[in-house]
N, C-alpha and C. Protein backbone atom coordinates (compact mmCIF):
# COMPACT_ATOMS: atom_id res chain seq x y z
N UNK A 1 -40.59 -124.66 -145.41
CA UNK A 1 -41.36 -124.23 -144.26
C UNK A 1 -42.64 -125.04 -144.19
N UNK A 2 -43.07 -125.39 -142.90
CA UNK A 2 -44.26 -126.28 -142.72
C UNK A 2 -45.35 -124.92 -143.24
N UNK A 3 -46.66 -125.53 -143.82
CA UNK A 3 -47.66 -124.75 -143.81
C UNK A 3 -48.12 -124.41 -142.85
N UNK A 4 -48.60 -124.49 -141.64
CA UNK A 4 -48.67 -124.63 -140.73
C UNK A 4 -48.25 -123.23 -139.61
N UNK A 5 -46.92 -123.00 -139.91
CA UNK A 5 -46.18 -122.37 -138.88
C UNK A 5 -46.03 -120.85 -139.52
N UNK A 6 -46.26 -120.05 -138.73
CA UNK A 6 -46.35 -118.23 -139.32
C UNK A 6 -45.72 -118.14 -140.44
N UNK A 7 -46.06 -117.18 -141.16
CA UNK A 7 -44.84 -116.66 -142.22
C UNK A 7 -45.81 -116.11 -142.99
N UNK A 8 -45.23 -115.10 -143.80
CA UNK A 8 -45.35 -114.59 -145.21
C UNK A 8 -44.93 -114.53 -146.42
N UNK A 9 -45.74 -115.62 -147.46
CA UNK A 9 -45.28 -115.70 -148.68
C UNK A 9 -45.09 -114.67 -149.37
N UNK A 10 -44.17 -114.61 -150.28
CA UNK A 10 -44.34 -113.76 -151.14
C UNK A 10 -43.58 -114.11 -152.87
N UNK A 11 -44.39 -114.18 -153.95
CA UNK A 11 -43.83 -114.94 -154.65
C UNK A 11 -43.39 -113.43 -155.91
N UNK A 12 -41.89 -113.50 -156.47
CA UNK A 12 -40.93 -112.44 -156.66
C UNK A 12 -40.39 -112.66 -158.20
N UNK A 13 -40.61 -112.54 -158.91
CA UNK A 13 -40.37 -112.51 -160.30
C UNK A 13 -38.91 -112.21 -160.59
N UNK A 14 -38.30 -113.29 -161.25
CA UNK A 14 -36.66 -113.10 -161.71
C UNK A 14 -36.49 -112.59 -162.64
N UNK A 15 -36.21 -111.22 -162.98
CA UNK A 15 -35.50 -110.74 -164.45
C UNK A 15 -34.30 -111.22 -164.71
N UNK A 16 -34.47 -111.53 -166.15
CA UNK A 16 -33.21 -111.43 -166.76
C UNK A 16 -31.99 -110.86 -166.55
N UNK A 17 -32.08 -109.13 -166.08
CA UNK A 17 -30.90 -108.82 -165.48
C UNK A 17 -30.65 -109.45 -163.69
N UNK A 18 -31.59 -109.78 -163.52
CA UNK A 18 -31.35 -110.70 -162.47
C UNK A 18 -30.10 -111.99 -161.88
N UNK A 19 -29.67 -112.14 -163.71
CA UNK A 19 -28.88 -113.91 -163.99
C UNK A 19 -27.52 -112.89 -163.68
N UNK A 20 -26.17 -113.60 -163.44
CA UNK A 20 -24.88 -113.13 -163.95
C UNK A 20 -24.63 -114.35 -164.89
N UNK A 21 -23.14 -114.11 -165.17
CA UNK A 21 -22.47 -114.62 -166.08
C UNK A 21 -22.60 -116.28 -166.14
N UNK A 22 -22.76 -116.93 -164.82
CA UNK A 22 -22.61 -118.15 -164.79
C UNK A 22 -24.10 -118.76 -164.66
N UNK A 23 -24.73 -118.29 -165.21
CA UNK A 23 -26.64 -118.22 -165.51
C UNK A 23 -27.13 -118.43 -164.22
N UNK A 24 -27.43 -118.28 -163.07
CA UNK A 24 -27.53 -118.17 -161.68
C UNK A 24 -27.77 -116.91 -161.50
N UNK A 25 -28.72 -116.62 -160.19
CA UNK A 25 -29.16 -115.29 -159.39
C UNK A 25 -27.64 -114.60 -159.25
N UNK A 26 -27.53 -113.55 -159.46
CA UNK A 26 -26.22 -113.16 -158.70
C UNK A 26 -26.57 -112.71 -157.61
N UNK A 27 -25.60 -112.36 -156.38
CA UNK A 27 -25.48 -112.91 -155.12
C UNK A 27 -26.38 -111.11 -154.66
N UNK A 28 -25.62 -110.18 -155.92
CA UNK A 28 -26.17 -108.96 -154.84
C UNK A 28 -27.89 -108.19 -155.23
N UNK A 29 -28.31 -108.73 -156.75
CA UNK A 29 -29.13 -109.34 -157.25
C UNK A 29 -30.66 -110.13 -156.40
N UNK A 30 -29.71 -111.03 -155.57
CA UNK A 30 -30.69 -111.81 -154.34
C UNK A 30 -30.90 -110.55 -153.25
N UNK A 31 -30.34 -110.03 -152.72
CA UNK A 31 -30.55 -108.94 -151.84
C UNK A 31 -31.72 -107.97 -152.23
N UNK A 32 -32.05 -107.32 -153.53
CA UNK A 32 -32.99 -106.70 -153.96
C UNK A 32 -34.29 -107.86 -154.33
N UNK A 33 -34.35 -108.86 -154.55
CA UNK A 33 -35.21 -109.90 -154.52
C UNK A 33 -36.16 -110.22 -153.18
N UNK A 34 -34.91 -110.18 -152.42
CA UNK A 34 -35.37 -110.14 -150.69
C UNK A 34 -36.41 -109.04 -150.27
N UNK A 35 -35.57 -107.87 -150.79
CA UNK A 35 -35.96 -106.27 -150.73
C UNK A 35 -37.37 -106.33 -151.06
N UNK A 36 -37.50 -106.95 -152.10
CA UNK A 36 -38.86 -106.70 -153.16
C UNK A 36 -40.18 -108.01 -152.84
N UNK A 37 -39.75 -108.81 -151.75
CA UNK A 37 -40.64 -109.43 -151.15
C UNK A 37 -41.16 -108.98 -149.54
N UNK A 38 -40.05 -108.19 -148.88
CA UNK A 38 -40.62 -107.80 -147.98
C UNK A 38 -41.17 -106.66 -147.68
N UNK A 39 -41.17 -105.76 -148.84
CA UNK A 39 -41.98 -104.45 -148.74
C UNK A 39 -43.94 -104.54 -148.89
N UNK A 40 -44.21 -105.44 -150.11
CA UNK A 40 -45.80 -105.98 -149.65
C UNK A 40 -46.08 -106.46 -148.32
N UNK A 41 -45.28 -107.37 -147.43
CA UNK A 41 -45.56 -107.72 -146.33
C UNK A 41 -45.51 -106.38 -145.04
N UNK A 42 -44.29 -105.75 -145.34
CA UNK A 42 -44.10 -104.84 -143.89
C UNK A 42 -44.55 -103.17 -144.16
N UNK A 43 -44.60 -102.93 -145.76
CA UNK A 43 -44.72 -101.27 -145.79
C UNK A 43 -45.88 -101.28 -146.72
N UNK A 44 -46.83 -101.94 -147.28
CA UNK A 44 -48.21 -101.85 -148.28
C UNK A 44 -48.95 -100.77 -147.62
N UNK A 45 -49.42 -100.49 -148.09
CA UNK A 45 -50.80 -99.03 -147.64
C UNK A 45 -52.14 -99.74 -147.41
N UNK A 46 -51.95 -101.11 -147.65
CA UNK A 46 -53.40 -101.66 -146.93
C UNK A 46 -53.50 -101.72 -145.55
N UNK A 47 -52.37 -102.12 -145.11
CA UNK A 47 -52.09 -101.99 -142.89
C UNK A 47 -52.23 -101.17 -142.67
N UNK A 48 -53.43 -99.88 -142.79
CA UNK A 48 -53.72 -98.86 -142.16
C UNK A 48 -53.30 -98.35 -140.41
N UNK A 49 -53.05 -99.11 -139.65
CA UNK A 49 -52.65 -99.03 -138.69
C UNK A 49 -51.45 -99.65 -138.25
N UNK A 50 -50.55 -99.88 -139.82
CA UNK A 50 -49.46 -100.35 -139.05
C UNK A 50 -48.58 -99.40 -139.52
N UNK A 51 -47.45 -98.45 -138.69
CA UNK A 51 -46.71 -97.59 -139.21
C UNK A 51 -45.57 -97.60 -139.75
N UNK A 52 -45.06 -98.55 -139.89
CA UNK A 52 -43.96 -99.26 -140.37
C UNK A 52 -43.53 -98.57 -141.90
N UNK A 53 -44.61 -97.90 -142.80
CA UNK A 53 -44.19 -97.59 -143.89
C UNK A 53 -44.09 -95.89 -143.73
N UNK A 54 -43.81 -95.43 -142.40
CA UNK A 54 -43.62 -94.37 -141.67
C UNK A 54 -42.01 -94.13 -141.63
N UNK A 55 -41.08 -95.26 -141.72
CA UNK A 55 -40.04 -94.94 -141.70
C UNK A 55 -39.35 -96.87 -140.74
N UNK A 56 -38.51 -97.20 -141.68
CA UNK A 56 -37.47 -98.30 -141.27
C UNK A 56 -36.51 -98.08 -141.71
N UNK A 57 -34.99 -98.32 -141.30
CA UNK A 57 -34.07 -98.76 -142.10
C UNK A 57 -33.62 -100.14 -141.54
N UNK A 58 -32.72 -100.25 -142.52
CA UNK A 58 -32.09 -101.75 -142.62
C UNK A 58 -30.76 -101.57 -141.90
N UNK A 59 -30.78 -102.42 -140.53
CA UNK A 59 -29.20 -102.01 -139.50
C UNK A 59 -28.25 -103.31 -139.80
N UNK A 60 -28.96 -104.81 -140.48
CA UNK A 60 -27.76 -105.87 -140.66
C UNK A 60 -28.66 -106.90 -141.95
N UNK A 61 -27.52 -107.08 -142.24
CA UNK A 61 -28.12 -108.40 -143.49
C UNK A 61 -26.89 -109.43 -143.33
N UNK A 62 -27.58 -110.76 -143.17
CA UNK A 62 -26.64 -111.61 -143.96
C UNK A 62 -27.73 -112.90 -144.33
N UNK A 63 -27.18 -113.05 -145.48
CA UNK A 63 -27.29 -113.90 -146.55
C UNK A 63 -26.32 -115.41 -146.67
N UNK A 64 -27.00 -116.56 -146.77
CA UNK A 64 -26.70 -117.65 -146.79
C UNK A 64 -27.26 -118.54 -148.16
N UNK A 65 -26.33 -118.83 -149.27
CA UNK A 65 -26.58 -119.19 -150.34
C UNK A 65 -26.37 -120.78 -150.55
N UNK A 66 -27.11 -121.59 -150.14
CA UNK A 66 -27.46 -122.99 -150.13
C UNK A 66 -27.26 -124.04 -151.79
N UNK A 67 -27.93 -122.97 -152.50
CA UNK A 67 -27.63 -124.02 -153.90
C UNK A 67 -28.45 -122.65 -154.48
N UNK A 68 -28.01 -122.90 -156.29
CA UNK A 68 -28.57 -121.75 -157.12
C UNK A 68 -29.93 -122.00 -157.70
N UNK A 69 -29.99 -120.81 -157.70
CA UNK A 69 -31.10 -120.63 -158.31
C UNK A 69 -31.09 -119.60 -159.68
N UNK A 70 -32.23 -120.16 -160.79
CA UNK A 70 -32.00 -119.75 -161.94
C UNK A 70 -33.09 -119.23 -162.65
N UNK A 71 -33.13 -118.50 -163.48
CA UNK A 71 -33.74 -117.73 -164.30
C UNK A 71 -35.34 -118.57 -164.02
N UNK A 72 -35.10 -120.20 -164.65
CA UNK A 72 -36.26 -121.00 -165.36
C UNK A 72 -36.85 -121.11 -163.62
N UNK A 73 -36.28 -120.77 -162.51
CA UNK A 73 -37.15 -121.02 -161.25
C UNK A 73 -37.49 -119.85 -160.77
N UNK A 74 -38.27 -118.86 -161.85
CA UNK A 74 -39.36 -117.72 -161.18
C UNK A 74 -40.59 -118.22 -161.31
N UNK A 75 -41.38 -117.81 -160.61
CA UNK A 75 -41.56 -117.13 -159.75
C UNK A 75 -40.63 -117.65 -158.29
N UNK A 76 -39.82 -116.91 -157.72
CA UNK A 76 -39.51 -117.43 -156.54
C UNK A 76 -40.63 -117.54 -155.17
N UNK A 77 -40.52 -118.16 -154.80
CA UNK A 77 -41.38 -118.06 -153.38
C UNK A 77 -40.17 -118.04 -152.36
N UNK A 78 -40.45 -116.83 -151.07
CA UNK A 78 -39.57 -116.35 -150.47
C UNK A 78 -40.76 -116.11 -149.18
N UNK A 79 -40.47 -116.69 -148.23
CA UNK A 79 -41.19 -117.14 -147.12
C UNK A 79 -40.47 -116.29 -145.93
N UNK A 80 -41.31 -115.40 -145.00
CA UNK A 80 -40.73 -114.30 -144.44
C UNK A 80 -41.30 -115.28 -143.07
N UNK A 81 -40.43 -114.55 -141.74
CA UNK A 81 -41.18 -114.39 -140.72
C UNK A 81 -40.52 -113.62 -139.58
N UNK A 82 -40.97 -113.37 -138.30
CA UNK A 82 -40.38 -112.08 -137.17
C UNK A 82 -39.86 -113.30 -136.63
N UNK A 83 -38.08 -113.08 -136.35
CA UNK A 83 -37.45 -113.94 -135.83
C UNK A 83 -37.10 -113.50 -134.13
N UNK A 84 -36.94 -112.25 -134.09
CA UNK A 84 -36.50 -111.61 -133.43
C UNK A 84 -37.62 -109.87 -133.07
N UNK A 85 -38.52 -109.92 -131.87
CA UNK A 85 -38.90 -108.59 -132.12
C UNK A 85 -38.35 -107.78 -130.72
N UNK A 86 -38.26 -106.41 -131.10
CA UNK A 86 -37.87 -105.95 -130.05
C UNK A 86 -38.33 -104.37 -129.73
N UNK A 87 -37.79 -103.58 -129.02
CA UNK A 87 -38.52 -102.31 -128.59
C UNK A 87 -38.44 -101.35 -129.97
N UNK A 88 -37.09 -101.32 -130.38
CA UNK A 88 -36.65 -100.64 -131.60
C UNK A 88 -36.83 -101.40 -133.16
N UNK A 89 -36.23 -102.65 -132.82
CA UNK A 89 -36.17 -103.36 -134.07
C UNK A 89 -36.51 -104.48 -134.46
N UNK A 90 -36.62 -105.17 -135.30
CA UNK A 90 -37.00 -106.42 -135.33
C UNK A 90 -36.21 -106.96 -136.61
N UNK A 91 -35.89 -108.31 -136.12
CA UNK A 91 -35.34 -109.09 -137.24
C UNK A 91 -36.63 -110.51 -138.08
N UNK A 92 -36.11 -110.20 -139.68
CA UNK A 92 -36.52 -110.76 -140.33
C UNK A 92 -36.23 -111.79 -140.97
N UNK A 93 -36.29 -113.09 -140.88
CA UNK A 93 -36.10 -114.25 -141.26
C UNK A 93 -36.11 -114.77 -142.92
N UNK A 94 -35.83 -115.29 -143.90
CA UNK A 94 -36.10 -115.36 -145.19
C UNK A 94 -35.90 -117.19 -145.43
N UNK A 95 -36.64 -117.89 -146.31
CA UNK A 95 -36.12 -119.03 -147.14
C UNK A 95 -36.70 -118.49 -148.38
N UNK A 96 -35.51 -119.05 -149.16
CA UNK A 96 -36.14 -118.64 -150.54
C UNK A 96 -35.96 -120.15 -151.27
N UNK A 97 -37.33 -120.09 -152.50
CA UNK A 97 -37.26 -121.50 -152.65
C UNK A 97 -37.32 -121.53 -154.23
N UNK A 98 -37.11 -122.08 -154.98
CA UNK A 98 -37.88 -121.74 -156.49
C UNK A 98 -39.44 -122.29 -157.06
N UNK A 99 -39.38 -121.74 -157.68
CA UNK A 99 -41.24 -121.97 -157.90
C UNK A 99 -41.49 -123.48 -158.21
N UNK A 100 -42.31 -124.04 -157.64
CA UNK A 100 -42.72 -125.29 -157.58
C UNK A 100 -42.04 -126.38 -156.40
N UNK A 101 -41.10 -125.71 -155.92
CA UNK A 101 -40.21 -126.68 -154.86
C UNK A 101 -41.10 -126.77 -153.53
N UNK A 102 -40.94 -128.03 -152.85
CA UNK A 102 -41.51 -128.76 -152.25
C UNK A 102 -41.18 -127.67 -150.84
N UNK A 103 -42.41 -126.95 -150.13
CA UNK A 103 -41.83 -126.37 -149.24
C UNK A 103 -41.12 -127.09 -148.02
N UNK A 104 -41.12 -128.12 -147.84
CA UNK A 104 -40.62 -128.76 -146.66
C UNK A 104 -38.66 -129.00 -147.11
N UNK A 105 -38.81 -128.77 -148.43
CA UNK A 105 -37.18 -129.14 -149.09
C UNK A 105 -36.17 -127.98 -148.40
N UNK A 106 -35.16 -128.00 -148.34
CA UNK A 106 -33.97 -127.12 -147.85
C UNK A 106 -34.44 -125.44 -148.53
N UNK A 107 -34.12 -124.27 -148.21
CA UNK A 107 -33.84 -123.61 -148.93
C UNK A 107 -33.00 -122.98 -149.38
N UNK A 108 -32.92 -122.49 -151.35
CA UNK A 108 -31.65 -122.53 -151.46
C UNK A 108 -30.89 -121.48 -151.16
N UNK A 109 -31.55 -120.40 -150.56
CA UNK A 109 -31.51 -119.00 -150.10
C UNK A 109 -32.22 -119.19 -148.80
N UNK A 110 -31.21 -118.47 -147.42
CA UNK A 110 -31.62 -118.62 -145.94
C UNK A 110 -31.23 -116.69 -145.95
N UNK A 111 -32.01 -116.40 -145.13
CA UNK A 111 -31.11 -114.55 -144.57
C UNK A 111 -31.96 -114.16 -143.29
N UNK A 112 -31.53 -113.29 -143.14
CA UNK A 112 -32.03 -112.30 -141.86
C UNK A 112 -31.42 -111.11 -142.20
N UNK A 113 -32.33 -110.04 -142.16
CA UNK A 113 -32.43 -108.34 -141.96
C UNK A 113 -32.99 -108.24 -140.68
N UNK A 114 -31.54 -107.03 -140.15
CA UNK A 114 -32.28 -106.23 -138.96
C UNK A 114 -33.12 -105.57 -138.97
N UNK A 115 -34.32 -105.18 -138.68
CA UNK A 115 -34.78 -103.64 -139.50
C UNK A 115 -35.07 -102.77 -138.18
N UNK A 116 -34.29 -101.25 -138.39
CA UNK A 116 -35.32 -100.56 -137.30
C UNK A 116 -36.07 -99.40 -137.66
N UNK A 117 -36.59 -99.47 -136.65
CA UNK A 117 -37.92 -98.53 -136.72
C UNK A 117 -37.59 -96.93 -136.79
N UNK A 118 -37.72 -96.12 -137.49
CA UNK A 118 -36.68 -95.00 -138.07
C UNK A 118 -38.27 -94.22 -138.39
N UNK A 119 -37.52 -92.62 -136.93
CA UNK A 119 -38.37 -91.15 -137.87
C UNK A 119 -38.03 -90.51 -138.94
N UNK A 120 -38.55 -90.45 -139.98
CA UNK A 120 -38.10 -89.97 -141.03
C UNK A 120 -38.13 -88.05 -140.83
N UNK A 121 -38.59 -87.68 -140.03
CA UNK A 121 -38.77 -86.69 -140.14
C UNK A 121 -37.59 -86.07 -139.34
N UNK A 122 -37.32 -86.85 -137.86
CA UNK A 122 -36.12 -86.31 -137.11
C UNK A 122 -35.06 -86.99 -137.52
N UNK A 123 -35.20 -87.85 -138.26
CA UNK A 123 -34.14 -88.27 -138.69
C UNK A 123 -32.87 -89.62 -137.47
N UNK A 124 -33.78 -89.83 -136.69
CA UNK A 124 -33.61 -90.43 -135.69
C UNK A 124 -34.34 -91.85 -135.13
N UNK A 125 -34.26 -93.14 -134.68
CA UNK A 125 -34.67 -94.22 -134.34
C UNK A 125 -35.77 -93.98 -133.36
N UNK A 126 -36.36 -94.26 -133.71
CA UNK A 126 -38.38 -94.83 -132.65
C UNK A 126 -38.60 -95.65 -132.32
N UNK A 127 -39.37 -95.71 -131.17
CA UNK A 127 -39.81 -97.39 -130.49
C UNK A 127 -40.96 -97.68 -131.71
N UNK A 128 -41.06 -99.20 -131.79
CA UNK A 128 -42.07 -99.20 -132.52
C UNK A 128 -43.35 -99.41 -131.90
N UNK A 129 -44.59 -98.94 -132.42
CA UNK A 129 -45.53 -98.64 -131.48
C UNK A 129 -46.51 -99.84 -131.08
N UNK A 130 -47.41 -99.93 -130.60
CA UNK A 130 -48.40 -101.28 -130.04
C UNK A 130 -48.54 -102.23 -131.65
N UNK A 131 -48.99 -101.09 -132.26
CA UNK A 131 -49.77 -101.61 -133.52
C UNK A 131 -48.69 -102.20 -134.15
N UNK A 132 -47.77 -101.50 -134.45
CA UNK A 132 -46.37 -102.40 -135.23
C UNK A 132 -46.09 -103.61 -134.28
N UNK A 133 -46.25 -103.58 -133.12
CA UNK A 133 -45.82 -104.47 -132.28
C UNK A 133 -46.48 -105.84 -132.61
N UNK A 134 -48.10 -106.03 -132.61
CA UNK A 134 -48.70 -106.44 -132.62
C UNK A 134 -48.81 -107.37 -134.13
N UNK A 135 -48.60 -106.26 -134.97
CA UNK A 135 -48.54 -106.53 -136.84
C UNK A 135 -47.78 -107.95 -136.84
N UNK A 136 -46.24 -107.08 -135.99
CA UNK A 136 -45.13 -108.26 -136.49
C UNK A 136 -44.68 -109.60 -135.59
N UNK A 137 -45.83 -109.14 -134.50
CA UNK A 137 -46.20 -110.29 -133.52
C UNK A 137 -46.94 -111.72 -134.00
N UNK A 138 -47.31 -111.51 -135.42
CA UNK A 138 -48.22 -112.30 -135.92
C UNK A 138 -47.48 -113.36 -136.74
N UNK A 139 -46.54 -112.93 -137.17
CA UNK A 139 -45.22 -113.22 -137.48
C UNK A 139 -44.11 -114.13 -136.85
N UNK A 140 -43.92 -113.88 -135.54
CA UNK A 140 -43.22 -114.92 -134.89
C UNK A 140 -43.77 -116.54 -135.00
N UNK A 141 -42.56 -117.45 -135.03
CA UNK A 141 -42.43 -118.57 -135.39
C UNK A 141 -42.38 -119.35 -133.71
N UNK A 142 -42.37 -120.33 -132.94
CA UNK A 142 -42.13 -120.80 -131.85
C UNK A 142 -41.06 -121.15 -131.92
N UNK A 143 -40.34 -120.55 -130.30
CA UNK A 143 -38.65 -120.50 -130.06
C UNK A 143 -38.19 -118.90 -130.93
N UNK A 144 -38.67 -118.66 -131.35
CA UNK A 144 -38.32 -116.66 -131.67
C UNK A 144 -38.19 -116.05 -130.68
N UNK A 145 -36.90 -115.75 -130.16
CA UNK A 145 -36.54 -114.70 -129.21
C UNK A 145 -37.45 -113.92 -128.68
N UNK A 146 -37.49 -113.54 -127.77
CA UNK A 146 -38.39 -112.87 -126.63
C UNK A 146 -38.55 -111.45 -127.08
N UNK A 147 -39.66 -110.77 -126.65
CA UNK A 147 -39.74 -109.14 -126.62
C UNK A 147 -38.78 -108.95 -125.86
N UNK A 148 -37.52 -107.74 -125.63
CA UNK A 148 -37.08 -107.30 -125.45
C UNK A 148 -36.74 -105.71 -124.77
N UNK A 149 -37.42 -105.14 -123.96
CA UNK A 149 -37.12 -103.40 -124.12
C UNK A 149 -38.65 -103.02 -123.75
């Protein structure tokens, strides 16, 4: 990723139970890695006005595995951004890179999560409000799909 262009770093520590058999991330392994970089960015208790840690779930994932990555390349750096925002949901963009790699290089981990905006209390989907709007507005990359709804 250019420095330059939105995003949120977030750099993600590989455990050991992290490796499988063939000393590499295992594949479902990377999914909680993902998990565990985008919760400082979208649900922290410092965004006082952003409600997002009010209630999301996760409506799609897919994952694109480019080349491995291994134990000796933690810290990962895993570079977020709003690919997609919309009335309900918004999609989240991922490269994941290993620690020290040249950010402009391929990454060896690409994904996108749907996420929507979810009452926890009714148990039912919410628009997300100005302030969330705005949060993950900061986020979009140029050529990111339009508001929506």
């Amino acid at each position: 990723m250019n420095e330059g262009r939105p995003g949120f770093h977030s750099k993600v520590e590989v455990r050991w139970s992290d490796m499988d058999v063939y000393q590499h991330i295992n594949h479902a392994r990377m999914v909680t890695l993902l998990e565990e970089a985008r919760i400082p960015w979208l649900f922290h208790d410092n965004r006082p006005t952003v409600a997002l840690q009010d209630g999301c779930v996760l409506a799609d994932l897919h994952v694109k595995y480019r080349g491995q990555l291994r134990h000796e390349d933690t810290p990962l750096d895993i570079v977020m951004w709003v690919e997609q925002l919309r009335a309900v949901d918004f999609t989240v963009a991922y490269e994941v890179r290993g620690a020290g790699a040249d950010p402009n290089a391929p990454a060896s981990v690409e994904a996108t999560t749907q996420l929507a905006a979810f009452d926890i209390n009714t148990q039912r989907l919410r628009r997300l409000s100005a302030a969330e709007r705005d949060y993950l507005a900061q986020f979009k990359r140029d050529g990111a799909a339009s508001d929506r709804g």
